[in-house]
Structures are given as C-alpha cells and as structure tokens.
C-alpha atoms as a PDB file:
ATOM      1  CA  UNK A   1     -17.145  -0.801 -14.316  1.00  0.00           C
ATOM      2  CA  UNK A   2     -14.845   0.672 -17.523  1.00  0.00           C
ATOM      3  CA  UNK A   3     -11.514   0.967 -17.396  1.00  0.00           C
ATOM      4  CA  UNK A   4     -10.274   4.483 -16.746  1.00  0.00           C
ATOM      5  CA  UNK A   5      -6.733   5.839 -18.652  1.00  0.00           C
ATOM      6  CA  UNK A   6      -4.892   7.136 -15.486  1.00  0.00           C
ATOM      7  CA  UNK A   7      -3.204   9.929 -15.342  1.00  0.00           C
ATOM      8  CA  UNK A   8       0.322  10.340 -14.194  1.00  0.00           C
ATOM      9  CA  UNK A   9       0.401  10.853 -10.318  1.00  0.00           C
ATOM     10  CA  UNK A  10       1.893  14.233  -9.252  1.00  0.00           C
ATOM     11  CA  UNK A  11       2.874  15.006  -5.411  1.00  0.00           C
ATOM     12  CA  UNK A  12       0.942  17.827  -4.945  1.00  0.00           C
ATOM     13  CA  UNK A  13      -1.397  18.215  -7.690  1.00  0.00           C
ATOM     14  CA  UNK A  14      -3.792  19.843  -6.437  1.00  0.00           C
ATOM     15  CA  UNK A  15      -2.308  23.440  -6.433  1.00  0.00           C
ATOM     16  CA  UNK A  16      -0.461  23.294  -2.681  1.00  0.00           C
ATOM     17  CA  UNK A  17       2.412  25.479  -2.518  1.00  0.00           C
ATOM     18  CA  UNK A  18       3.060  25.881   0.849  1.00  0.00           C
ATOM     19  CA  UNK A  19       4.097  22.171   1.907  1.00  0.00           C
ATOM     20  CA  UNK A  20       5.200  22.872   5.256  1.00  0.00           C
ATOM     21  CA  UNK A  21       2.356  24.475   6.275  1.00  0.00           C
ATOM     22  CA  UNK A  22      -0.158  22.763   4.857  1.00  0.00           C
ATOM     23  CA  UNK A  23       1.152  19.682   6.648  1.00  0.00           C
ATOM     24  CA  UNK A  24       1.274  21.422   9.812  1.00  0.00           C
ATOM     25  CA  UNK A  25      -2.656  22.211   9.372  1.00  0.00           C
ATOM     26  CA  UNK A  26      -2.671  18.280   8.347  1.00  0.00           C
ATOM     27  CA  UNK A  27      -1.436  17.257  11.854  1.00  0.00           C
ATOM     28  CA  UNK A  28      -3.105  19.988  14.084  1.00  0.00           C
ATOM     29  CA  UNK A  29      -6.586  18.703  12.809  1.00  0.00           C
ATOM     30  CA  UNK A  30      -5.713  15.436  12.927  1.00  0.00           C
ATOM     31  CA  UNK A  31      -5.491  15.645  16.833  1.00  0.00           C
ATOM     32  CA  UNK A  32      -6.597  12.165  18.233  1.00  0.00           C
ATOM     33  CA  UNK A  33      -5.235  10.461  15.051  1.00  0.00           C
ATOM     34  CA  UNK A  34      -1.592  11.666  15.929  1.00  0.00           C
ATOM     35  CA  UNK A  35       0.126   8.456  16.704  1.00  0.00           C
ATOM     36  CA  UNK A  36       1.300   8.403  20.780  1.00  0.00           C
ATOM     37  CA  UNK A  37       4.647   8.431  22.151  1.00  0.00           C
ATOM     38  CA  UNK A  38       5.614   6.536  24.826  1.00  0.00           C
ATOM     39  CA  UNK A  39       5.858   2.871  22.246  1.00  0.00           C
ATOM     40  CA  UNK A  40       8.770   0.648  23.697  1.00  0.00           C
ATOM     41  CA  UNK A  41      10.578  -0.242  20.311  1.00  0.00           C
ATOM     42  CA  UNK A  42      10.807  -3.827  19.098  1.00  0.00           C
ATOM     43  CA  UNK A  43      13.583  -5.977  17.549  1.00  0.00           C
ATOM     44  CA  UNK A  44      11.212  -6.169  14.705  1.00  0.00           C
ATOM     45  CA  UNK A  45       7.948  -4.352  13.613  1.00  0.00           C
ATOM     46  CA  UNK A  46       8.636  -3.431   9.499  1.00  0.00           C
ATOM     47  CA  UNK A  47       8.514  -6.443   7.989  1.00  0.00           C
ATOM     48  CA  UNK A  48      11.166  -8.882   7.416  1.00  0.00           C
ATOM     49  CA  UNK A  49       9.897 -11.451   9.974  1.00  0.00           C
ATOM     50  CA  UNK A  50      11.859 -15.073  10.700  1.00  0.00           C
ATOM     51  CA  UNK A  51      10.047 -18.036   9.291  1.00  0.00           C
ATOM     52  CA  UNK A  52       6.910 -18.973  10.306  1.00  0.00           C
ATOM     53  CA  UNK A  53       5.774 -22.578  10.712  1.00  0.00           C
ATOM     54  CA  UNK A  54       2.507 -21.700  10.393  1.00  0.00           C
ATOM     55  CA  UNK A  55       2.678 -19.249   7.458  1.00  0.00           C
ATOM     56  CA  UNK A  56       2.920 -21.182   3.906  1.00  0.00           C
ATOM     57  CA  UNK A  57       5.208 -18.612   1.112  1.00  0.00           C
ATOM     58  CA  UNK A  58       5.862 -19.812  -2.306  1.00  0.00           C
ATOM     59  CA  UNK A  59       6.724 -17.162  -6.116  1.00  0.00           C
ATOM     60  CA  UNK A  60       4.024 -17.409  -8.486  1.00  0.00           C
ATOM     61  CA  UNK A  61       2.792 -15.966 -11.727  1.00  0.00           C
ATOM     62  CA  UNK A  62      -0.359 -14.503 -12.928  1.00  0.00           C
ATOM     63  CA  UNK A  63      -1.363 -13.502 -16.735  1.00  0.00           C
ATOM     64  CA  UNK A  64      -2.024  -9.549 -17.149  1.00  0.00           C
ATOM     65  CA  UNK A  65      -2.812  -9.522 -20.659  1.00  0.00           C
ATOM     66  CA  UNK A  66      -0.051 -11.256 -22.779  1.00  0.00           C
ATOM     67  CA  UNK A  67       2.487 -10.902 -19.545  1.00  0.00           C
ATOM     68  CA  UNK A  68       3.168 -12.874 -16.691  1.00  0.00           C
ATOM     69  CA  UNK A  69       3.647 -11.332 -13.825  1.00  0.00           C
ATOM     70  CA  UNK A  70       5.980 -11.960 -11.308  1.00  0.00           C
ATOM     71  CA  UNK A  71       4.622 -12.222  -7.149  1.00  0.00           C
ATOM     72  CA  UNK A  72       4.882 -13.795  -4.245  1.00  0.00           C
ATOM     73  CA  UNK A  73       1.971 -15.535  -2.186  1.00  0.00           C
ATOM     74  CA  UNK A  74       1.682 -16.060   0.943  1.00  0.00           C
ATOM     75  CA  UNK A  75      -0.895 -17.857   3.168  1.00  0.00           C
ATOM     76  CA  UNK A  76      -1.734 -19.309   6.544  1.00  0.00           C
ATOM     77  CA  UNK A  77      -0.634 -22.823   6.234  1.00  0.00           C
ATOM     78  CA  UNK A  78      -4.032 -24.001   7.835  1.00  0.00           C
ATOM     79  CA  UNK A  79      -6.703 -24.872   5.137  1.00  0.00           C
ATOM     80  CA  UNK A  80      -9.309 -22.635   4.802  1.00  0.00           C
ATOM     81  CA  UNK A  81     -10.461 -19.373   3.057  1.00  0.00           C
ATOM     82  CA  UNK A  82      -8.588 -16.035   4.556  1.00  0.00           C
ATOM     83  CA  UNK A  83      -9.190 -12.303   3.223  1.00  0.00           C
ATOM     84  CA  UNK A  84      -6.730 -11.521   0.593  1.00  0.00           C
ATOM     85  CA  UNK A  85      -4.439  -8.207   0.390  1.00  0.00           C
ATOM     86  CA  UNK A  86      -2.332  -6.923  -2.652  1.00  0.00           C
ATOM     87  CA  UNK A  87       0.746  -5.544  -1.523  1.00  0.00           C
ATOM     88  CA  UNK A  88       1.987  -2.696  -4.047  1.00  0.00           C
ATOM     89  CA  UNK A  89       5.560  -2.106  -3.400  1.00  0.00           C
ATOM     90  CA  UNK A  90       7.526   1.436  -3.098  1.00  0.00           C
ATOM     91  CA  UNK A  91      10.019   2.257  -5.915  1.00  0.00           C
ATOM     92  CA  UNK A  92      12.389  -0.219  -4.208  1.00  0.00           C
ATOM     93  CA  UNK A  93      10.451  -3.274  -5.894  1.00  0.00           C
ATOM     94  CA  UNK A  94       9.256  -6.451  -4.816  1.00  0.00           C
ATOM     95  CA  UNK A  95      12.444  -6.679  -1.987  1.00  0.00           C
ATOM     96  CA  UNK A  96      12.944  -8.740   0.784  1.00  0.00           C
ATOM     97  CA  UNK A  97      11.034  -6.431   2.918  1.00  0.00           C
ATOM     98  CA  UNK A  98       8.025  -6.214   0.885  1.00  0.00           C
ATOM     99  CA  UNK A  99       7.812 -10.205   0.949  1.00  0.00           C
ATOM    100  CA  UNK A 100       8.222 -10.015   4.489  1.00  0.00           C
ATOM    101  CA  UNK A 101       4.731  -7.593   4.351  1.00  0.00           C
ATOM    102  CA  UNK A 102       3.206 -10.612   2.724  1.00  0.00           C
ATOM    103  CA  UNK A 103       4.128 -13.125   5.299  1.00  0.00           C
ATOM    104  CA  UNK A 104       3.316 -11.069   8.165  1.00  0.00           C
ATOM    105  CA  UNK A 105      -0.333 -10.077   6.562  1.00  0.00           C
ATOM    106  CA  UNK A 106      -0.245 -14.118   6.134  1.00  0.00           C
ATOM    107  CA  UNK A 107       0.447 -14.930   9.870  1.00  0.00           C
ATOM    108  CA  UNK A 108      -2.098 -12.508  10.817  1.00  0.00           C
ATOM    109  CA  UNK A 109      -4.638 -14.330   8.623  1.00  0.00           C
ATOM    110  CA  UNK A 110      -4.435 -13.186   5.285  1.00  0.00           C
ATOM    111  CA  UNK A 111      -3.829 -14.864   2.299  1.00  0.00           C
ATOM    112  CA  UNK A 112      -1.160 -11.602   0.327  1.00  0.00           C
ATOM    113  CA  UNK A 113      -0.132 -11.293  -3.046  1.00  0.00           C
ATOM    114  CA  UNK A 114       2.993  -9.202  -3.805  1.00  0.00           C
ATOM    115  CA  UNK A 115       2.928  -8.443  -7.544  1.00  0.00           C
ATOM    116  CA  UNK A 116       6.674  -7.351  -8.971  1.00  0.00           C
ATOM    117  CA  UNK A 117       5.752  -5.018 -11.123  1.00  0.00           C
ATOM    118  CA  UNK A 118       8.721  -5.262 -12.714  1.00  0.00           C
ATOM    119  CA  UNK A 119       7.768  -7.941 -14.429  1.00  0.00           C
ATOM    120  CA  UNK A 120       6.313  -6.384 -17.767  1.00  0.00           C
ATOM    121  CA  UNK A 121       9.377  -5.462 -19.370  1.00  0.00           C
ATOM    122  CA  UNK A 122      12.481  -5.520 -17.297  1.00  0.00           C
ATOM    123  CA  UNK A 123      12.630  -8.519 -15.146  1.00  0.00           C
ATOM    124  CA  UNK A 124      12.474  -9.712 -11.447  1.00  0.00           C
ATOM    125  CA  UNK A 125      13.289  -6.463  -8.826  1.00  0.00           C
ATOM    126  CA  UNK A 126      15.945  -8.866  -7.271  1.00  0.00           C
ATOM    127  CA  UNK A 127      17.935  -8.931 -10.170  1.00  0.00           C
ATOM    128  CA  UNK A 128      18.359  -5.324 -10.176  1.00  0.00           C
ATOM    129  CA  UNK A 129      20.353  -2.887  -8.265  1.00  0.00           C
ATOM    130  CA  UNK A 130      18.108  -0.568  -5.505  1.00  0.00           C
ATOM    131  CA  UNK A 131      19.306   2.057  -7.990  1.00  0.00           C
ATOM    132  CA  UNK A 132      18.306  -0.197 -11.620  1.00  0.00           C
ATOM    133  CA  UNK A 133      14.643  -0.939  -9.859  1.00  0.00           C
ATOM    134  CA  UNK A 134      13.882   2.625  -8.625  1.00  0.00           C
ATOM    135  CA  UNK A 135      14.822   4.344 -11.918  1.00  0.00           C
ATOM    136  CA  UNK A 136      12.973   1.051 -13.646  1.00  0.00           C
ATOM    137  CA  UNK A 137       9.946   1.869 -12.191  1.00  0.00           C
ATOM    138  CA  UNK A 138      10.065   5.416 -12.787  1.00  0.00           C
ATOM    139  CA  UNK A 139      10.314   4.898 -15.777  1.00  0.00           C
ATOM    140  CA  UNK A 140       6.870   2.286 -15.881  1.00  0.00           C
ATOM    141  CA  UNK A 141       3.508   3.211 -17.621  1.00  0.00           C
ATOM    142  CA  UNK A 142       0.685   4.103 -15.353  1.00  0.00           C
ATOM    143  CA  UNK A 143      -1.680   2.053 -17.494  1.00  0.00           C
ATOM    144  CA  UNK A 144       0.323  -0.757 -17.896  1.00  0.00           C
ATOM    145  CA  UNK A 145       0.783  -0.939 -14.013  1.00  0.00           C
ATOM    146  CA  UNK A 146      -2.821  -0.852 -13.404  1.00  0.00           C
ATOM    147  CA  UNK A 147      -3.966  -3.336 -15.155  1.00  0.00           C
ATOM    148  CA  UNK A 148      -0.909  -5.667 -13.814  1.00  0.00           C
ATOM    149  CA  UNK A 149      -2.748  -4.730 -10.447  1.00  0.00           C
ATOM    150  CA  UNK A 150      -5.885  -4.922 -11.652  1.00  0.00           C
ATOM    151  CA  UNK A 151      -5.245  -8.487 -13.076  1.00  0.00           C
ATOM    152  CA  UNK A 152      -3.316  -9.259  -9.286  1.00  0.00           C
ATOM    153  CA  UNK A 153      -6.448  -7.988  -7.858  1.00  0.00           C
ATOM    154  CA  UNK A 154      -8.601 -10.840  -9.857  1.00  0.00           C
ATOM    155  CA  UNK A 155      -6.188 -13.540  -9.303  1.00  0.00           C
ATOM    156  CA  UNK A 156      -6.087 -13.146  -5.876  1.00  0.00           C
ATOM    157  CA  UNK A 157      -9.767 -12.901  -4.911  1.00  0.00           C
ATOM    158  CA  UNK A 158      -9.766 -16.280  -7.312  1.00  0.00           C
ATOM    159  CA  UNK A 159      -7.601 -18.479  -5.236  1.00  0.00           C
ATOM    160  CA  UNK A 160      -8.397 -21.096  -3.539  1.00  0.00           C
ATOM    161  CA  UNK A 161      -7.168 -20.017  -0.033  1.00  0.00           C
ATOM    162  CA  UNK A 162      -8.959 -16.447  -0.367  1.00  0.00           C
ATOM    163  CA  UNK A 163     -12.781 -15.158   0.702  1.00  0.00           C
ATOM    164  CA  UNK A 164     -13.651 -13.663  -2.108  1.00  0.00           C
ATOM    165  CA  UNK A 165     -15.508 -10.423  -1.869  1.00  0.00           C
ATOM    166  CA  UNK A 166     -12.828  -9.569   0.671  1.00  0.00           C
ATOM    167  CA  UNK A 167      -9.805  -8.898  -1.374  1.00  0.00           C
ATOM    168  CA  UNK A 168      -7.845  -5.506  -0.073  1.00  0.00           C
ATOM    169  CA  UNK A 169      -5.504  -3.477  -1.164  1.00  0.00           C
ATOM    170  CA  UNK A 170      -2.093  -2.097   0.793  1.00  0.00           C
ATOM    171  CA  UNK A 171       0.667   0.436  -0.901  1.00  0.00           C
ATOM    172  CA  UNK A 172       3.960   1.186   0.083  1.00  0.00           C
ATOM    173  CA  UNK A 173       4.823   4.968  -1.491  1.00  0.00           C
ATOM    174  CA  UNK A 174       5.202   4.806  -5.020  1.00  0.00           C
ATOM    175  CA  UNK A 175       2.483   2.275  -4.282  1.00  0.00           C
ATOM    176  CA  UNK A 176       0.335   4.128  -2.075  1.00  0.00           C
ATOM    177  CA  UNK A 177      -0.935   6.199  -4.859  1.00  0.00           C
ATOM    178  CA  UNK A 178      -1.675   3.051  -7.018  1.00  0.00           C
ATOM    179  CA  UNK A 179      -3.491   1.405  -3.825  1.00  0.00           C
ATOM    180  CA  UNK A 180      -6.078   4.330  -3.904  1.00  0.00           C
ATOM    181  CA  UNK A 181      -6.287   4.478  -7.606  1.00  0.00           C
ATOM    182  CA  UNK A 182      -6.869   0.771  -8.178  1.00  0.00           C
ATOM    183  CA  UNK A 183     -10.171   0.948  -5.296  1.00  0.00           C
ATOM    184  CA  UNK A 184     -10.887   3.510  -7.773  1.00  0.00           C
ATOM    185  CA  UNK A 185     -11.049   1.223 -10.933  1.00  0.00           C
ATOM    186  CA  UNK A 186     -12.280  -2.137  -9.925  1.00  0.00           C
ATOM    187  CA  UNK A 187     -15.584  -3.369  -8.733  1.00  0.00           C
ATOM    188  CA  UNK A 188     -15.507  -5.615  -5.513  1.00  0.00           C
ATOM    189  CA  UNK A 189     -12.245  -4.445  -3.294  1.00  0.00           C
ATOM    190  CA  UNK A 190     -12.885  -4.501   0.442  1.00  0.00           C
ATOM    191  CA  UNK A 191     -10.810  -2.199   2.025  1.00  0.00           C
ATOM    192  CA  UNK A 192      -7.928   0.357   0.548  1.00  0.00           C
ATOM    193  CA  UNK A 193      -4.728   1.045   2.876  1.00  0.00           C
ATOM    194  CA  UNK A 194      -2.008   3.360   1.891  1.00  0.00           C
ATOM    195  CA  UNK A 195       1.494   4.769   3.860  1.00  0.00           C
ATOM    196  CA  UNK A 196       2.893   7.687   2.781  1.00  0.00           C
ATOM    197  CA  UNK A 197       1.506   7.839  -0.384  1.00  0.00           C
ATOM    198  CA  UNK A 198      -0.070  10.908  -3.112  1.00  0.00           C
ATOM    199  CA  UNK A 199      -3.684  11.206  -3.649  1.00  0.00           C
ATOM    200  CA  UNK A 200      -5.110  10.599  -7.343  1.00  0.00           C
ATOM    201  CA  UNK A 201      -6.323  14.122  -9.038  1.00  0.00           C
ATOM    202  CA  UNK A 202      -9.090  12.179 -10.829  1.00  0.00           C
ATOM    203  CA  UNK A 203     -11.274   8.888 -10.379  1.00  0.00           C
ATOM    204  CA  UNK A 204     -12.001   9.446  -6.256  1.00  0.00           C
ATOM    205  CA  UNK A 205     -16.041   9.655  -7.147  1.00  0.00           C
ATOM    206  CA  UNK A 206     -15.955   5.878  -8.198  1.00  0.00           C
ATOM    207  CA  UNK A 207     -14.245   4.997  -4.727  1.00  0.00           C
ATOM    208  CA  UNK A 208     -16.867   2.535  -2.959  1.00  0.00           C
ATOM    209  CA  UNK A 209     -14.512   1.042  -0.428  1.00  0.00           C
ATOM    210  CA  UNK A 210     -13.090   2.587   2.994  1.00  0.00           C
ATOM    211  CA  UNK A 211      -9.501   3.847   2.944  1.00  0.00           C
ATOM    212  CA  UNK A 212      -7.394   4.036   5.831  1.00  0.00           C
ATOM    213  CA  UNK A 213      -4.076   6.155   5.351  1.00  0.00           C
ATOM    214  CA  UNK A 214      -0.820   6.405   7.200  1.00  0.00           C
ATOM    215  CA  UNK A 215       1.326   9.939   7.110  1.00  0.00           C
ATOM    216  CA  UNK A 216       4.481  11.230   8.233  1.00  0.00           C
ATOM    217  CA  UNK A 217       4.513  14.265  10.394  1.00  0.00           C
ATOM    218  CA  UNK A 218       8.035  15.086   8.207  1.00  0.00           C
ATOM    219  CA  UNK A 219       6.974  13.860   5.072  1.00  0.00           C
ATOM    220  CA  UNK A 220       6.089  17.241   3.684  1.00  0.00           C
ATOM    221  CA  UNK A 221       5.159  16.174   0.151  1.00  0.00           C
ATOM    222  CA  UNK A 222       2.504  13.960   0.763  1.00  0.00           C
ATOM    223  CA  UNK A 223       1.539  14.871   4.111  1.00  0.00           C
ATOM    224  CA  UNK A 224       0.148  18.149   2.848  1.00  0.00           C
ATOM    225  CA  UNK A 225      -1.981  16.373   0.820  1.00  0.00           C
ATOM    226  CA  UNK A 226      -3.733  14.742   3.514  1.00  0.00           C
ATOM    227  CA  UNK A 227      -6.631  17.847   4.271  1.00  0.00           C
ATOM    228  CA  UNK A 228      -7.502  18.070   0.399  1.00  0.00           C
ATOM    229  CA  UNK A 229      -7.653  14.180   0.266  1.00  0.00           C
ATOM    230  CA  UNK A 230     -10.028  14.525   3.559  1.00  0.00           C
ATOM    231  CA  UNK A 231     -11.989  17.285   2.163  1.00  0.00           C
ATOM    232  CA  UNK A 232     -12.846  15.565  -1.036  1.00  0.00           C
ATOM    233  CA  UNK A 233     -13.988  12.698  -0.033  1.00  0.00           C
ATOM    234  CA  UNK A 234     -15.806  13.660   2.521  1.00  0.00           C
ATOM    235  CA  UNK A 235     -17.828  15.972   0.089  1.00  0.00           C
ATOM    236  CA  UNK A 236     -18.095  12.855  -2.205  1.00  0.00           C
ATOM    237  CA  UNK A 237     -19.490  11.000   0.467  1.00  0.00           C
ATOM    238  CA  UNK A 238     -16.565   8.343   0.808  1.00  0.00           C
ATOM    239  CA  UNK A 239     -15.389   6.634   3.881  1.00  0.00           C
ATOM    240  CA  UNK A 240     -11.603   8.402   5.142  1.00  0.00           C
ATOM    241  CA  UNK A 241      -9.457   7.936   8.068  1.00  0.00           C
ATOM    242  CA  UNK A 242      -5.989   9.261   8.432  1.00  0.00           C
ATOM    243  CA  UNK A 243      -3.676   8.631  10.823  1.00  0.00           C
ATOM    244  CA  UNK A 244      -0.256  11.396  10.794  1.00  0.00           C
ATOM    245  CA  UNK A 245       2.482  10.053  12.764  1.00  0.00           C
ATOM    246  CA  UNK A 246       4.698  12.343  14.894  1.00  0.00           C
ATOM    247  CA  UNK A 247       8.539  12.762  14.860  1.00  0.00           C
ATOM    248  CA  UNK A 248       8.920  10.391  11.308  1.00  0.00           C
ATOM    249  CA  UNK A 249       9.364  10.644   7.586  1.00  0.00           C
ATOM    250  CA  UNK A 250       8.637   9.093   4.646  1.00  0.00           C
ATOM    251  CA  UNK A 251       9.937   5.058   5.107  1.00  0.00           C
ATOM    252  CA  UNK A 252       8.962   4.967   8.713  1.00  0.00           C
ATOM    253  CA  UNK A 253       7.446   1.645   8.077  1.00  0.00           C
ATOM    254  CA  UNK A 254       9.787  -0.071   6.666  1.00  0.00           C
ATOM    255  CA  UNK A 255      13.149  -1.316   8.864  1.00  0.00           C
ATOM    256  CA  UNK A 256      15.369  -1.236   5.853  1.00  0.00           C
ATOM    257  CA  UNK A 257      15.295   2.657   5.697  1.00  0.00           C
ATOM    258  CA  UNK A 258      17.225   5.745   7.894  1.00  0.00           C
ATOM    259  CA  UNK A 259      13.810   6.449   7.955  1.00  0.00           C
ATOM    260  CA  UNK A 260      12.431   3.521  10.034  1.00  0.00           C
ATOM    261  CA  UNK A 261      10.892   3.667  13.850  1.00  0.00           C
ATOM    262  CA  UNK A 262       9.968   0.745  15.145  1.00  0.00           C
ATOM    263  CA  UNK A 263       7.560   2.337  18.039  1.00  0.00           C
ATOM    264  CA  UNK A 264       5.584   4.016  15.098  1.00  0.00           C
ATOM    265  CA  UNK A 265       5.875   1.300  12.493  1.00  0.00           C
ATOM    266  CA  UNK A 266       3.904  -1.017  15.649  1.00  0.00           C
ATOM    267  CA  UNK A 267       1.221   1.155  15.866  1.00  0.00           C
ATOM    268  CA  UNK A 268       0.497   1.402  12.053  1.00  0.00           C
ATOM    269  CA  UNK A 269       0.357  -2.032  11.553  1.00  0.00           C
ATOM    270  CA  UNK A 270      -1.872  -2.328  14.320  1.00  0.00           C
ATOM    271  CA  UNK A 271      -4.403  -0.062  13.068  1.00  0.00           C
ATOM    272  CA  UNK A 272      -4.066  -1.826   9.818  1.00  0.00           C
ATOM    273  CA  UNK A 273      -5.211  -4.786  10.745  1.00  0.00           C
ATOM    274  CA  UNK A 274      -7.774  -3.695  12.687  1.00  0.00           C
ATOM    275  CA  UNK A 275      -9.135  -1.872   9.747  1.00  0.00           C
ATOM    276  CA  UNK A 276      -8.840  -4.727   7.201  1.00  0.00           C
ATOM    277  CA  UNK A 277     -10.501  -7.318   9.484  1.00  0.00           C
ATOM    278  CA  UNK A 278     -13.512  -4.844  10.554  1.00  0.00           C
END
C-alpha cells in the first residue's frame, strides 16, 4: 500500500460544536454497549501488574529509518508463536504503566511491543519529567511518528515469538488516534483497539481491519466523536464497535490517573481481549 502524509489530528474535526450533546446522543444509542454497574473494584485492573513468572520482559530497539527506537517487549515465557500487539502510549510516554500494558497483554498470551516514541529526537520518556514528555510529544511530527509505528508494526510481526499475520494494534489517548490511523496505512494488521482516543479526518476508506473502541461517558471531546466515527464507517463498509463507559473520564483505564476506576477499567480489558483473540 503507499504511504499516506498524515494530517495533524484535531479533537473534533469534523465540524461538532455541541460536545455535550453530541456525546449524550453517543451514549443513548449506544444502549447495550454502556458498560454495567454493579463491578466489585480490584486492587489492580490498569496495568502495573507484580512480576510474572511466566511472562518474559526485556528493552529493545528497532531501526525506523536512520533511528533506533526505543521499546519494551514482552512475551509469554513459554516457547511458541503468540499474536503480537503494539502498544501506543498517551502523551505521558512509554511509563511504568504503559510497560505494565505490555506485560499484562503478555500474560494473557500476547507477545507486546511498547515503542517510546520519544526516541527520535529527545530521548527515553523515563528520563523526562510527566511535564518534559507530554510537551515533548506535543511537540512530535505526525509523519515521523508513523513511520516509527509503522516500522514497530514490522518488527513485531517479524519476531520470533509472534504469529505473524496477527499483529494488532492498542492506543492509549494521544495514541488512540495513531492506533486507528496506522490500521489505516499498513497492509496486514489484525485487529485495531483504541481508549479514549480522536478519529482520523482522512485515510478511514483504506481501513481493512475491525476496530473496537473504548469511550468515556465524561470525556466530552472525544466521546462526541464516537456517532460520526460510527456513521462513517459503517457507510464505508468497515467493521465498528464502541463501547461508552458510564460515570468516567478520559484516563479511566489507567490506575495512575484521578481519572482511574477500577470496576470500568475490568470490563474494558475484558472486552479487549476478547476482541483481539476472536
């Protein structure tokens, strides 16, 4: 397939004024796909898990172009081939919780890259201040990111310990938009999984792979987004399923922010899975 230039990813690009609304409309059709109450919470369902004995972690690099990229892999420690998932971290970086992402896709039988997409020009996320990373990767090229993913993408379905031909994608926010867009620009990715994340203006015709996403019922921004995001690919022919969850914001998933439930954070991972090992 050619590379596509990307364009810059805007919140609401697609002309939606009246957020609130909008993602009330978002929520009242999605009926069923509202997430249920009544989850008792645990001690831990983000994803900063304890070791696992039978989950095998290590850093690596990859080459993206004339860079190397920064990651972390992470694999069941049994031998044999697993289905692979790209992690895309939100505009925290590659953290501790994102790695933790990895190793839980890896004790649930994955093998999961975690690109830092840091890497480029400004050095390893940990080195950084939450502040230094976020405006860092504001501040990245859209481009330049995609191919780093697209390159991730590539190495991953390579390895050893992955069944290639089922390489997926998952994004965290700032990610979530980049999960989308990269099913949009490379031949051969499985599945597409996004939380809280925009929606691409351009590029959703050359989708082939089934997206699953996860929304807050208070994330107004990119909630909203979710009927125009349904619509279109629907018309295009493309396989959608959106989930909004009730009574959470933006972060819900991960147990480092304010934002965090643990009763919803369950559920989404569940469904997750579920979807990448259909």
């Amino acid at each position: 397939m050619p590379q596509k230039t990307a364009k810059n990813p805007a919140r609401f690009p697609h002309g939606l004024s009246n957020r609130r609304e909008l993602m009330k409309s978002a929520v009242w059709l999605a009926g069923g796909c509202l997430a249920a109450n009544g989850w008792r919470p645990l001690a831990f369902a983000g994803a900063k898990p304890a070791p696992d004995a039978d989950v095998q972690a290590e850093s690596t690099q990859y080459s993206s172009g004339d860079f190397k990229i920064d990651a972390y892999l992470a694999r069941p420690k049994a031998d044999g081939k697993y289905p692979g998932v790209l992690v895309i971290h939100d505009d925290k970086g590659l953290n501790g919780q994102i790695r933790g992402v990895a190793r839980r896709f890896a004790a649930a039988g994955f093998t999961a890259l975690a690109p830092d997409l840091l890497s480029r020009s400004t050095g390893l996320s940990a080195k950084k201040t939450s502040d230094e990373v976020a405006d860092a990767i504001r501040q990245l090229s859209v481009d330049a990111t995609l191919q780093d993913l697209k390159s991730g993408f590539s190495f991953l379905d390579r390895n050893a310990a992955t069944n290639s031909g089922k390489t997926s994608t998952a994004g965290f926010g700032w990610g979530g938009w980049r999960s989308l867009s990269l099913a949009a620009n490379v031949d051969g990715l499985y599945r597409a999984v996004y939380f809280y994340g925009a929606t691409p203006s351009e590029g959703l015709s050359d989708l082939e792979s089934p997206v699953l996403a996860h929304y807050a019922e208070f994330d107004f921004r990119n909630t909203g987004n979710a009927l125009w995001t349904q619509k279109q690919l629907k018309d295009l022919g493309k396989r959608f399923t959106y989930y909004v969850y009730p009574k959470v914001d933006y972060g819900f998933f991960d147990e480092t922010s304010v934002n965090y439930d643990a009763a919803q954070a369950k559920l989404a991972w569940s469904r997750t899975l579920d979807f990448l090992k259909d």
